[in-house]
PDB file of N, CA and C in Angstrom:
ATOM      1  N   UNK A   1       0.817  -1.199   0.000  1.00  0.00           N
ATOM      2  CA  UNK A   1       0.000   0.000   0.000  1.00  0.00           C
ATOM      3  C   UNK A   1       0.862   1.264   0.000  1.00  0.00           C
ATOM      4  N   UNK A   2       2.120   1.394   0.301  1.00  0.00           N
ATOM      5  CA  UNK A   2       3.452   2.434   0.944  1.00  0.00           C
ATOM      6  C   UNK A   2       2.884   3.194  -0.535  1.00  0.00           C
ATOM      7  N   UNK A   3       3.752   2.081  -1.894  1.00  0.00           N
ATOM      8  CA  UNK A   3       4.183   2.171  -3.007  1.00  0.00           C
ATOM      9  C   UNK A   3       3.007   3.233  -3.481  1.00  0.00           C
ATOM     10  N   UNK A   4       1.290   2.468  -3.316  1.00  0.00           N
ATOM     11  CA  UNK A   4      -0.020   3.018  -3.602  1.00  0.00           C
ATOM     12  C   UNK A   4       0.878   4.610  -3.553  1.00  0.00           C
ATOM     13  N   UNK A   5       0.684   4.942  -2.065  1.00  0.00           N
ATOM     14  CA  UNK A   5       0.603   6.502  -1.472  1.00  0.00           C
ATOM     15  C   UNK A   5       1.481   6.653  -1.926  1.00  0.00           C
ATOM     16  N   UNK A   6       2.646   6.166  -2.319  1.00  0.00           N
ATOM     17  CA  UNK A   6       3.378   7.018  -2.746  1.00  0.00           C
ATOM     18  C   UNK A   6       3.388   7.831  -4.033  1.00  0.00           C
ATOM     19  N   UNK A   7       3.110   7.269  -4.882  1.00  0.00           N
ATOM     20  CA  UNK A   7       2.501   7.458  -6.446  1.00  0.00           C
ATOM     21  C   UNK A   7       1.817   8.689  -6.904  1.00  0.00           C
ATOM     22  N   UNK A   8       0.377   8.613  -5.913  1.00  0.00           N
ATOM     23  CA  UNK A   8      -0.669   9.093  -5.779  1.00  0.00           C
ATOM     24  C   UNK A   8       0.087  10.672  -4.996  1.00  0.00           C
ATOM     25  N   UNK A   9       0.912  10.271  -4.213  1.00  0.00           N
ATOM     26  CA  UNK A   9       1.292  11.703  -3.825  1.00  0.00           C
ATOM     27  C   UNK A   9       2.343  12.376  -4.610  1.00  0.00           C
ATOM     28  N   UNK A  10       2.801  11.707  -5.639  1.00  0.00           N
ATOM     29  CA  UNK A  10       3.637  12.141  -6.730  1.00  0.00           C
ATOM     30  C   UNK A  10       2.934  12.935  -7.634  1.00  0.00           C
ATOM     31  N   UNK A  11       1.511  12.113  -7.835  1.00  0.00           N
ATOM     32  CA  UNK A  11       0.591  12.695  -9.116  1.00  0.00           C
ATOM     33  C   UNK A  11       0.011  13.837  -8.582  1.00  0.00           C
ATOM     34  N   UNK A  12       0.453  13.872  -7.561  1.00  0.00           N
ATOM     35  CA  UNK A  12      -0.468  15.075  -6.458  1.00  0.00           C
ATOM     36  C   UNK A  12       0.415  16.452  -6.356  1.00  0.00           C
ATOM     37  N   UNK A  13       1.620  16.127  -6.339  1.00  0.00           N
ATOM     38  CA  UNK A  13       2.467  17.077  -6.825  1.00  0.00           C
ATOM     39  C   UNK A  13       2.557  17.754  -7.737  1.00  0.00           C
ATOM     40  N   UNK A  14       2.033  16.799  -8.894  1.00  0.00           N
ATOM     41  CA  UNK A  14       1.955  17.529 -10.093  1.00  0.00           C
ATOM     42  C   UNK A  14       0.664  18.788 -10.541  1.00  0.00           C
ATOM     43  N   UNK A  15      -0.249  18.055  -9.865  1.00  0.00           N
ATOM     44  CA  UNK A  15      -1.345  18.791  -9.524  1.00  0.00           C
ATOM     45  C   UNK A  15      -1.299  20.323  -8.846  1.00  0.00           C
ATOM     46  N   UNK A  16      -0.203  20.263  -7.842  1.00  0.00           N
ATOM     47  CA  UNK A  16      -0.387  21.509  -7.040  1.00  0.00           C
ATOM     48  C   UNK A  16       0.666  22.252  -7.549  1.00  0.00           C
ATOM     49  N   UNK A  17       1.714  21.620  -8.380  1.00  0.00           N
ATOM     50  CA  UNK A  17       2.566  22.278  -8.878  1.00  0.00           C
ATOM     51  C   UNK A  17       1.828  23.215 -10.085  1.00  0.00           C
ATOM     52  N   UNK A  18       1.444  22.962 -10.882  1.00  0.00           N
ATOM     53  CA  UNK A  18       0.025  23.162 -12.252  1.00  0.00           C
ATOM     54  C   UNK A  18      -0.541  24.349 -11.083  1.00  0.00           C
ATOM     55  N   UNK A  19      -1.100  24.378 -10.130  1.00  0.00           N
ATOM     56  CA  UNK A  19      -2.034  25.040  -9.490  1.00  0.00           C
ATOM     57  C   UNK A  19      -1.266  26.036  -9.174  1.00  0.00           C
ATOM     58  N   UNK A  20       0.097  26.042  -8.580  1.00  0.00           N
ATOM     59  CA  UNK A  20       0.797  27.116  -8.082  1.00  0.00           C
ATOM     60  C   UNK A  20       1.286  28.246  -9.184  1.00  0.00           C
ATOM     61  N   UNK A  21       1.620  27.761 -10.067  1.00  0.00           N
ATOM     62  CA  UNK A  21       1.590  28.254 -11.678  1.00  0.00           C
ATOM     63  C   UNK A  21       0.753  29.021 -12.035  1.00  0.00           C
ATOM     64  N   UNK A  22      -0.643  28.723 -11.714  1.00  0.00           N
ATOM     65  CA  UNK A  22      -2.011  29.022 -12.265  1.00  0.00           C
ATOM     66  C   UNK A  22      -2.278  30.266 -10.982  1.00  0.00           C
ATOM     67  N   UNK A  23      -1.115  30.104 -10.046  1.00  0.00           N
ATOM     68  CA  UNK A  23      -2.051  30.799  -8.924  1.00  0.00           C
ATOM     69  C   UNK A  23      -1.385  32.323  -8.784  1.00  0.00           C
ATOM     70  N   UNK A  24      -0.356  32.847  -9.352  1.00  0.00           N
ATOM     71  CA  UNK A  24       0.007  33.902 -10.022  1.00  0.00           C
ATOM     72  C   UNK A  24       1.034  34.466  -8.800  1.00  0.00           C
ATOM     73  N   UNK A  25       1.942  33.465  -8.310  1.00  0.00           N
ATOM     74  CA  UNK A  25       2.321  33.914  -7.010  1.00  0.00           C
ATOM     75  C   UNK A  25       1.780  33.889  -5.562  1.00  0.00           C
ATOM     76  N   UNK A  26       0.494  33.208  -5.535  1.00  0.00           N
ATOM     77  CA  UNK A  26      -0.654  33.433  -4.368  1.00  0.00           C
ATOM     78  C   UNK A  26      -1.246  34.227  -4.703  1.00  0.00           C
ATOM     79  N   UNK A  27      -1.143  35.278  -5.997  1.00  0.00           N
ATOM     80  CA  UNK A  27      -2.054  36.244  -6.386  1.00  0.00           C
ATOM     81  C   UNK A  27      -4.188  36.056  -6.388  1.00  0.00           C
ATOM     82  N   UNK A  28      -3.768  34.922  -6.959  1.00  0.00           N
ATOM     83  CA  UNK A  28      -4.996  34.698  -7.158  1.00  0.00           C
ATOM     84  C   UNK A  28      -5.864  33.756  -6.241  1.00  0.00           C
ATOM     85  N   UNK A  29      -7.028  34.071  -5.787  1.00  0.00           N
ATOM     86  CA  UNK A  29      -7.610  32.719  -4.544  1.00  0.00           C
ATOM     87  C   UNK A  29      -7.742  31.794  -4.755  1.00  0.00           C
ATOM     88  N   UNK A  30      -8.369  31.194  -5.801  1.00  0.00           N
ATOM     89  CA  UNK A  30      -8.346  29.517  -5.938  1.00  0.00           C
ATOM     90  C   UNK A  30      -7.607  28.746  -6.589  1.00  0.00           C
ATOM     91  N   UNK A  31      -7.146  29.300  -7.552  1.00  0.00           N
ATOM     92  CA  UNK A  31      -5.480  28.782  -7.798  1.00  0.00           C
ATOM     93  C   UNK A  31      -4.989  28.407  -6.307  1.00  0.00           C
ATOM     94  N   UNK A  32      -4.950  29.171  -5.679  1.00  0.00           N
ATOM     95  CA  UNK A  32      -4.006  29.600  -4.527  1.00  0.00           C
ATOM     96  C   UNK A  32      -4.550  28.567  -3.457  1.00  0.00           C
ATOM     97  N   UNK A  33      -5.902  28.220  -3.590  1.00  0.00           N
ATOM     98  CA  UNK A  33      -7.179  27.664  -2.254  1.00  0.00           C
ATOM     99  C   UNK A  33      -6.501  25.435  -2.986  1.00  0.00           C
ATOM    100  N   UNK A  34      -6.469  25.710  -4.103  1.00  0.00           N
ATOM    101  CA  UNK A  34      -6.346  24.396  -4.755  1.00  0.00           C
ATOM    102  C   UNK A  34      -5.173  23.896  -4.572  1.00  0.00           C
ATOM    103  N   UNK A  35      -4.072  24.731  -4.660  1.00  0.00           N
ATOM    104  CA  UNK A  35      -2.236  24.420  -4.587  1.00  0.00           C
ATOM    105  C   UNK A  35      -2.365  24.028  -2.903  1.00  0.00           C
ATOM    106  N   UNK A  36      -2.853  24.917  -2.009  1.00  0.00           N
ATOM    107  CA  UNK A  36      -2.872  24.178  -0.522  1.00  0.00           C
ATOM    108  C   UNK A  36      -3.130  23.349  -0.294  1.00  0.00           C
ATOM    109  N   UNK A  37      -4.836  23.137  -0.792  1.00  0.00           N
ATOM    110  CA  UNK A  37      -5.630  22.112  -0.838  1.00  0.00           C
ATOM    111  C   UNK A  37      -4.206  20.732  -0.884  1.00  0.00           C
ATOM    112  N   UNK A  38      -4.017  20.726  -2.129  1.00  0.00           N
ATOM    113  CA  UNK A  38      -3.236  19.311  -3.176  1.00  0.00           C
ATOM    114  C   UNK A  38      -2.101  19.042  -2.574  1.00  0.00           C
ATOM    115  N   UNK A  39      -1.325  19.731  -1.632  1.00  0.00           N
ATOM    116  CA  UNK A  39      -0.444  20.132  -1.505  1.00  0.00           C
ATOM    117  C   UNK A  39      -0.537  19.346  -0.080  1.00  0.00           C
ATOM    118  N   UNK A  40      -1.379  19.412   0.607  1.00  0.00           N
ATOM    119  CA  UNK A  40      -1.740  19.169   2.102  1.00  0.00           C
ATOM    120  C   UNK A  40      -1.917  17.904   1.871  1.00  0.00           C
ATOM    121  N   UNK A  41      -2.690  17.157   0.668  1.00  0.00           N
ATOM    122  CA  UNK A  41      -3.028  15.874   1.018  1.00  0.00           C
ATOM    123  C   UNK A  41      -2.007  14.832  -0.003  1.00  0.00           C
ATOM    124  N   UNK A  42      -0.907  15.867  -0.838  1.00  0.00           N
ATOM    125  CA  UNK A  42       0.303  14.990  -1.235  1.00  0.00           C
ATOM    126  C   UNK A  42       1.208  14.789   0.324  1.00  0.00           C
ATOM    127  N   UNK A  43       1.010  15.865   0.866  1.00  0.00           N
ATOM    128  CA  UNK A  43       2.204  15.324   1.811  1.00  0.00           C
ATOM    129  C   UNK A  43       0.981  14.505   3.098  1.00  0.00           C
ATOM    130  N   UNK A  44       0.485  14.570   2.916  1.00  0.00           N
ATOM    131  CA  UNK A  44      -0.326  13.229   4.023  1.00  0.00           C
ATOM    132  C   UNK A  44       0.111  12.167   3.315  1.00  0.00           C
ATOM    133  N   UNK A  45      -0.300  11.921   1.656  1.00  0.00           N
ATOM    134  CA  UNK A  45       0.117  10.349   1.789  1.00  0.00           C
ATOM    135  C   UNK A  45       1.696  10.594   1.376  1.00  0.00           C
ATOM    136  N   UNK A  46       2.298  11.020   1.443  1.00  0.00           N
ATOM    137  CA  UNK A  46       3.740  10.788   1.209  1.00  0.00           C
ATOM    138  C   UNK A  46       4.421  10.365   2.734  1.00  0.00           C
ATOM    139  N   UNK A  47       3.847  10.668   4.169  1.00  0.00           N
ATOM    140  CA  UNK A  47       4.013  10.734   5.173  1.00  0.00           C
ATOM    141  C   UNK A  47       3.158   9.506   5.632  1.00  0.00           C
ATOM    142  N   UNK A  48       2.116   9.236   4.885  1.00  0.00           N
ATOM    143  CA  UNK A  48       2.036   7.112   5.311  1.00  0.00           C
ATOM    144  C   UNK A  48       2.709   6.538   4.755  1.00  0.00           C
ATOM    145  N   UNK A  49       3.053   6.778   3.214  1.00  0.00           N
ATOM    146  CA  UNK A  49       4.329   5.952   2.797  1.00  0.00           C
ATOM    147  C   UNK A  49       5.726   6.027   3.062  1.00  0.00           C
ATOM    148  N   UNK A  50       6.000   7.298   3.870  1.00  0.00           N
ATOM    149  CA  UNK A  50       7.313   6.990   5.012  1.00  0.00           C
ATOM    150  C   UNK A  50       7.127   6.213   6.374  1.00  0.00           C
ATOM    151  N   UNK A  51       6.093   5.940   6.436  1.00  0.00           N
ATOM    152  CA  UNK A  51       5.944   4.759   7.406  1.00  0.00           C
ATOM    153  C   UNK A  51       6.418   3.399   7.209  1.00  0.00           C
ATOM    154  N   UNK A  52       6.314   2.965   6.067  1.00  0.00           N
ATOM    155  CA  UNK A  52       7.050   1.963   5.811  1.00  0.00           C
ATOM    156  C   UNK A  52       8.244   1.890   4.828  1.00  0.00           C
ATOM    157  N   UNK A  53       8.293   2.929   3.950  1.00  0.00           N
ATOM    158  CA  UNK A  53       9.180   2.665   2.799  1.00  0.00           C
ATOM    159  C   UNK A  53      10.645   3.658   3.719  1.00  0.00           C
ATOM    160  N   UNK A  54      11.902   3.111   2.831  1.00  0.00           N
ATOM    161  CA  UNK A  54      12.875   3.707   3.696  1.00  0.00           C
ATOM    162  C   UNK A  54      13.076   5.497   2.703  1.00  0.00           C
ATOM    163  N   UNK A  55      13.364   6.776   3.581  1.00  0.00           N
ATOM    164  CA  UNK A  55      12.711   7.950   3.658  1.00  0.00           C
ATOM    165  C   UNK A  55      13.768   8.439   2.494  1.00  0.00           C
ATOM    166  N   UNK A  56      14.505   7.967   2.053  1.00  0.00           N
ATOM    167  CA  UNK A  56      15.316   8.568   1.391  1.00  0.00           C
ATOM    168  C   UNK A  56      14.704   7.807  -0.493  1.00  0.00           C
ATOM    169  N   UNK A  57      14.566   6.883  -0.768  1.00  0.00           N
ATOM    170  CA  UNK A  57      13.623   5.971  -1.569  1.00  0.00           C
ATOM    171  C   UNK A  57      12.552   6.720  -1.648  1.00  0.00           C
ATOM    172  N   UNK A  58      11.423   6.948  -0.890  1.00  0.00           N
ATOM    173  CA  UNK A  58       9.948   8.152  -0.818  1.00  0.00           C
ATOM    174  C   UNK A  58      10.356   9.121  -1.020  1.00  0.00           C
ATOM    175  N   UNK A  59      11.138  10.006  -0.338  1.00  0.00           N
ATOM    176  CA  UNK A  59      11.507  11.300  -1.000  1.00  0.00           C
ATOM    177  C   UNK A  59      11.564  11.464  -2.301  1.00  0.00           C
ATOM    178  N   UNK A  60      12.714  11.004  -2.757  1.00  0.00           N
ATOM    179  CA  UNK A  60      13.571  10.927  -4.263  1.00  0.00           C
ATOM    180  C   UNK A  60      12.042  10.400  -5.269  1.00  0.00           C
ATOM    181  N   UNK A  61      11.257   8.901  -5.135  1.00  0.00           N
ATOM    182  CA  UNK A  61      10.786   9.308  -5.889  1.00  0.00           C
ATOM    183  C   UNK A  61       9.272  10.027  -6.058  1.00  0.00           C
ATOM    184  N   UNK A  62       9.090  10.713  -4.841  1.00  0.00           N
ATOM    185  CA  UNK A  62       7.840  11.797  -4.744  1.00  0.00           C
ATOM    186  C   UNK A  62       8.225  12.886  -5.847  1.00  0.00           C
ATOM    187  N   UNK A  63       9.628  13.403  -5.453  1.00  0.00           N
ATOM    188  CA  UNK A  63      10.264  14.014  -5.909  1.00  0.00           C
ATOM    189  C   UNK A  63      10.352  14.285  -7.522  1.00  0.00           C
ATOM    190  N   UNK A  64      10.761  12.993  -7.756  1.00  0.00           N
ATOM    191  CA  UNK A  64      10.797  12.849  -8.981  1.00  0.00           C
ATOM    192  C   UNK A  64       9.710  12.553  -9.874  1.00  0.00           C
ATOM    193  N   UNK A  65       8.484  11.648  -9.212  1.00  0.00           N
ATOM    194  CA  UNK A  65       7.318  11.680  -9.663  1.00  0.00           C
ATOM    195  C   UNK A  65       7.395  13.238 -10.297  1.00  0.00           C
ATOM    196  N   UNK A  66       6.919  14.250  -9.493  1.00  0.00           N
ATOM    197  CA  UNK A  66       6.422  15.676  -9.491  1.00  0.00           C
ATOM    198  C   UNK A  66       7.616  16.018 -10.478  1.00  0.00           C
ATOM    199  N   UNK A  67       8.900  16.225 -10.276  1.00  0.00           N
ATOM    200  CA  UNK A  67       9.948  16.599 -11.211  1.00  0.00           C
ATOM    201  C   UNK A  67       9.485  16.323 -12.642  1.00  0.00           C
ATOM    202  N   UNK A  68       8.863  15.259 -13.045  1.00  0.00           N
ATOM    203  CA  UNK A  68       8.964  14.492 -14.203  1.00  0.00           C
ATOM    204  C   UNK A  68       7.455  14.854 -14.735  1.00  0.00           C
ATOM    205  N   UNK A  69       6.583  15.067 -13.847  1.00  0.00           N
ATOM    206  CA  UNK A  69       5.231  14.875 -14.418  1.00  0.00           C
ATOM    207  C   UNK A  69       4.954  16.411 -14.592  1.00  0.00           C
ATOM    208  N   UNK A  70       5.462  17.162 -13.818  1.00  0.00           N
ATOM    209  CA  UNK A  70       5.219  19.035 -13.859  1.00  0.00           C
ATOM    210  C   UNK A  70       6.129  19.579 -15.637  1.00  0.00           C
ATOM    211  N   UNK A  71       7.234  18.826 -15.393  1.00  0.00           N
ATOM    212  CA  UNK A  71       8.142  19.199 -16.780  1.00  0.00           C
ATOM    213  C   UNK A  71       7.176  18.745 -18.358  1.00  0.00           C
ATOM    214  N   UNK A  72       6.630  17.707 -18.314  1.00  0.00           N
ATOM    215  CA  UNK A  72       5.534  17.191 -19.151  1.00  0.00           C
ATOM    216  C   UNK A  72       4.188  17.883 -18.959  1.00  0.00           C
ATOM    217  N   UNK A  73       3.823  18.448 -18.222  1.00  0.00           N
ATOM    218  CA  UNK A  73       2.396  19.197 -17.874  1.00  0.00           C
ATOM    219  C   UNK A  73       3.225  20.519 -18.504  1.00  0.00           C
ATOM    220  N   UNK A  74       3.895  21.099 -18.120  1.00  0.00           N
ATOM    221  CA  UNK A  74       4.377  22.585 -18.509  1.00  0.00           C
ATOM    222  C   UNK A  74       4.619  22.257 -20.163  1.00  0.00           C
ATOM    223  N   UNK A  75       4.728  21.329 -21.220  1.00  0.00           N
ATOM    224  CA  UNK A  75       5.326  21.230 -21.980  1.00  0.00           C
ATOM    225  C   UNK A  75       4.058  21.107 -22.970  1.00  0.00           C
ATOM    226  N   UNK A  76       3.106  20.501 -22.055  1.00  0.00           N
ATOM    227  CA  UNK A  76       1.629  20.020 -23.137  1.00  0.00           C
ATOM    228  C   UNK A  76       0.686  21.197 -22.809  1.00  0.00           C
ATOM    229  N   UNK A  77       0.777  21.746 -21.382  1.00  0.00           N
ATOM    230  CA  UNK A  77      -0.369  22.653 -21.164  1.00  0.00           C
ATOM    231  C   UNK A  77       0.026  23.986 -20.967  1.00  0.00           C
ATOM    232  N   UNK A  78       1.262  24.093 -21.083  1.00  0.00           N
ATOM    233  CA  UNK A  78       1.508  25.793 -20.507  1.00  0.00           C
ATOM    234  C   UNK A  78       2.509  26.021 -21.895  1.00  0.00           C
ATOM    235  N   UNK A  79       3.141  25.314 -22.848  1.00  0.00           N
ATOM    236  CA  UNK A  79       3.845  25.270 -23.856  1.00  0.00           C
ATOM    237  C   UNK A  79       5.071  26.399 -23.358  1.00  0.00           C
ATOM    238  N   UNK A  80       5.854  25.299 -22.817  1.00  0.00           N
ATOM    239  CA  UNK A  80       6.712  25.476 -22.003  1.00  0.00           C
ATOM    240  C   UNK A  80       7.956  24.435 -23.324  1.00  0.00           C
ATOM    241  N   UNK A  81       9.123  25.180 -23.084  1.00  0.00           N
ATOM    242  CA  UNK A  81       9.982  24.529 -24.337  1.00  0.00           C
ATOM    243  C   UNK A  81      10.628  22.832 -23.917  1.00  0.00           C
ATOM    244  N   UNK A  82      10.567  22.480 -25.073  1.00  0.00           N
ATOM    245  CA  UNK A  82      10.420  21.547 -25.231  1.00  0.00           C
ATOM    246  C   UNK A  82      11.881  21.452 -26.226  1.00  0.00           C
ATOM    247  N   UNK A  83      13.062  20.664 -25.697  1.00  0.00           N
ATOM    248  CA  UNK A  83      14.341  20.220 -25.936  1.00  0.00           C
ATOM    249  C   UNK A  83      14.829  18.937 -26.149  1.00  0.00           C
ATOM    250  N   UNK A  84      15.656  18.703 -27.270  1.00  0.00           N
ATOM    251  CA  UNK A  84      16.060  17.078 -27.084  1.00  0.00           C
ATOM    252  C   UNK A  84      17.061  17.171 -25.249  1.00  0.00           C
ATOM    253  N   UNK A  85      17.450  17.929 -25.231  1.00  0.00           N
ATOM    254  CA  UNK A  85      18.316  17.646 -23.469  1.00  0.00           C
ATOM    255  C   UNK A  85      17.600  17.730 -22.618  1.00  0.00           C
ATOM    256  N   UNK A  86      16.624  18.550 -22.450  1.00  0.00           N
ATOM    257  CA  UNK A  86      15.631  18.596 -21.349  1.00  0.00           C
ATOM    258  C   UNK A  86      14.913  16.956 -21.455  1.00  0.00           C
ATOM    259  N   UNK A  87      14.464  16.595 -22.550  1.00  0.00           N
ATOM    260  CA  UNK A  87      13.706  15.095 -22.639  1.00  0.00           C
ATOM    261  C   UNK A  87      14.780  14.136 -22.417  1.00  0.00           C
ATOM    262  N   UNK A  88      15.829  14.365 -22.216  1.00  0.00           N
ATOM    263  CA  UNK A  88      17.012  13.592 -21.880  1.00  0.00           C
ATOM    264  C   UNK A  88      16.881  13.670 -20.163  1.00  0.00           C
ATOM    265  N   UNK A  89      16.906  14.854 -19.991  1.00  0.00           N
ATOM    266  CA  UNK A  89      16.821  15.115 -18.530  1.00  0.00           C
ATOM    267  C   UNK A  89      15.743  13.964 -17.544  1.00  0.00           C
ATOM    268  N   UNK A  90      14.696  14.885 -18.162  1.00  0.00           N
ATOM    269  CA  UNK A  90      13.798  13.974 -17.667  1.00  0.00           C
ATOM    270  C   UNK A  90      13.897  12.410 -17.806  1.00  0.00           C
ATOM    271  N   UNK A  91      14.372  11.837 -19.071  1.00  0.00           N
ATOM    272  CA  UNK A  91      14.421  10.568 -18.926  1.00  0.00           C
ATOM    273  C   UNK A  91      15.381  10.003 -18.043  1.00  0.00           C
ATOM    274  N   UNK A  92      16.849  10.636 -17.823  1.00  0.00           N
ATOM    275  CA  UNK A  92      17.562  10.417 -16.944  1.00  0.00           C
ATOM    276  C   UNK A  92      17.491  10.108 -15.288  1.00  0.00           C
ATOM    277  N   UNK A  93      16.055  11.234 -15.181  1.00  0.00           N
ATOM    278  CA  UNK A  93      15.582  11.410 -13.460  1.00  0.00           C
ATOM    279  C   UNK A  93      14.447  10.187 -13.659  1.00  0.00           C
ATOM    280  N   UNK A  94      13.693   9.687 -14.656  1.00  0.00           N
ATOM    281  CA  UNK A  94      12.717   8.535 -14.755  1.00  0.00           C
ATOM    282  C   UNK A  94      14.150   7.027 -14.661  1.00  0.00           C
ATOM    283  N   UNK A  95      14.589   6.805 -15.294  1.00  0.00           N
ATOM    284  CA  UNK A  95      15.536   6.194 -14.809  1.00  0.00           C
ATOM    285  C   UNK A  95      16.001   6.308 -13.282  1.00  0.00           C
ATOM    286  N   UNK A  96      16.492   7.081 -13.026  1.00  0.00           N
ATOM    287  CA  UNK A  96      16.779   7.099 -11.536  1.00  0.00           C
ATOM    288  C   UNK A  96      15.450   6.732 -10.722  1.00  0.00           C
ATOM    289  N   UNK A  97      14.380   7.167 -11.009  1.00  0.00           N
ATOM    290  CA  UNK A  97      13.115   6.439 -10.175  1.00  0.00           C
ATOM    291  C   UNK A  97      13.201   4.755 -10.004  1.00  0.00           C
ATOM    292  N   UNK A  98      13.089   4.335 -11.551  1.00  0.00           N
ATOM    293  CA  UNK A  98      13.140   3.100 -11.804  1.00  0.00           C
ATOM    294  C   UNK A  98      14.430   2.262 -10.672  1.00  0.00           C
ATOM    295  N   UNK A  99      15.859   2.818 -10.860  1.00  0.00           N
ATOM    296  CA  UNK A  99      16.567   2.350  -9.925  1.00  0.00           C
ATOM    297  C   UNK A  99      16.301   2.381  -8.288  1.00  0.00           C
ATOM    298  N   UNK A 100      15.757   3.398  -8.076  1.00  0.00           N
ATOM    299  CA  UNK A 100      15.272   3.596  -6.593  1.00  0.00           C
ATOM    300  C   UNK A 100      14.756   2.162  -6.186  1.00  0.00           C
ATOM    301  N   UNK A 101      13.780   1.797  -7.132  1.00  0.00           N
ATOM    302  CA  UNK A 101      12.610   1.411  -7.095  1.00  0.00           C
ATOM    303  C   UNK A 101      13.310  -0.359  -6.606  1.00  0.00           C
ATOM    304  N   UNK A 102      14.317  -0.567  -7.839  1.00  0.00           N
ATOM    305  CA  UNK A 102      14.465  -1.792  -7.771  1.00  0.00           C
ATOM    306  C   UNK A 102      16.075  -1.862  -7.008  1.00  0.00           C
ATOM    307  N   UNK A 103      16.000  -1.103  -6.412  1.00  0.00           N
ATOM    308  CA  UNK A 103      17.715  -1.116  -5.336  1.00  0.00           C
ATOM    309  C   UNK A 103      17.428  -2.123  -4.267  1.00  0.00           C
ATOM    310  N   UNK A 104      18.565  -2.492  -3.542  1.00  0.00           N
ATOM    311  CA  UNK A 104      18.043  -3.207  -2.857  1.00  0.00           C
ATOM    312  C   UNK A 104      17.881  -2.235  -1.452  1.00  0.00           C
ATOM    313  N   UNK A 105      17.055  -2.597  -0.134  1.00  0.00           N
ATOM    314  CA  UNK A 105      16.916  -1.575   0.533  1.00  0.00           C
ATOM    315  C   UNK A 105      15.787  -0.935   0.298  1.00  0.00           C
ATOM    316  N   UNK A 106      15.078  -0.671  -1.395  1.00  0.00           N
ATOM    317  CA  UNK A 106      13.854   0.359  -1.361  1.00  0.00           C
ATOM    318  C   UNK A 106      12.624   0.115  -1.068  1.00  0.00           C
ATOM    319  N   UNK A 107      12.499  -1.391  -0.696  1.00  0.00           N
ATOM    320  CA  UNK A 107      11.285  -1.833  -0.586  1.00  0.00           C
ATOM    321  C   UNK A 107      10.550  -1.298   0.990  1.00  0.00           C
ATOM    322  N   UNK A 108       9.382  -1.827   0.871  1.00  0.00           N
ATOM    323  CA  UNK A 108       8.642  -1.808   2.056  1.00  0.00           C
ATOM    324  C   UNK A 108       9.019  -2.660   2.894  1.00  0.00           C
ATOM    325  N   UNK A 109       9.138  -1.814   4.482  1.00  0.00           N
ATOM    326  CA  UNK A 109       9.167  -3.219   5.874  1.00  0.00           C
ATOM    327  C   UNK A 109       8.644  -2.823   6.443  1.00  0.00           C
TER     328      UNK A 109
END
């Protein structure tokens, strides 16, 4: 279930990241009401899945979830530039998820 929350609070990142964008600095209220909102309940489940998963593994790939999924949201919805190195980038930090993932040590206890 760690793995579940963890995911879900990755995709949740991406969400409030999109929202904080949208929210003009805190300028604006519900931009601003939504980025808290998303923001509050990525780090709830990122904080049950440090209950079991080891904290450095959850971090990195919350982290990178959001790293990876905000760079692709900015690229399709905010037309944000779009690079063969940057898509390198990103594939480089999706790789590094993948290793997290299957290291030994990253699992759940």
């Amino acid at each position: 279930m760690a793995w579940t929350y963890l995911i879900i609070a990755g995709l949740l990142e991406i969400v409030w990241a999109y929202f904080m964008k949208q929210s003009a600095g805190f300028t604006r209220l519900w931009p601003s009401v939504a980025t808290l909102a998303f923001m509050g309940v990525s780090f709830a489940l990122l904080s049950l899945a440090m209950k079991s998963l080891p904290m450095g593994t959850a971090y990195v790939v919350w982290t990178g979830i959001g790293a990876v999924g905000a760079f692709i949201v900015g690229v399709i919805f905010l037309g944000e530039h779009l690079s063969p190195l940057r898509v390198l980038a990103a594939l480089l930090v999706l790789a590094g998820l993948v290793l997290f993932r299957l290291a030994p040590g990253g699992e759940a206890h």
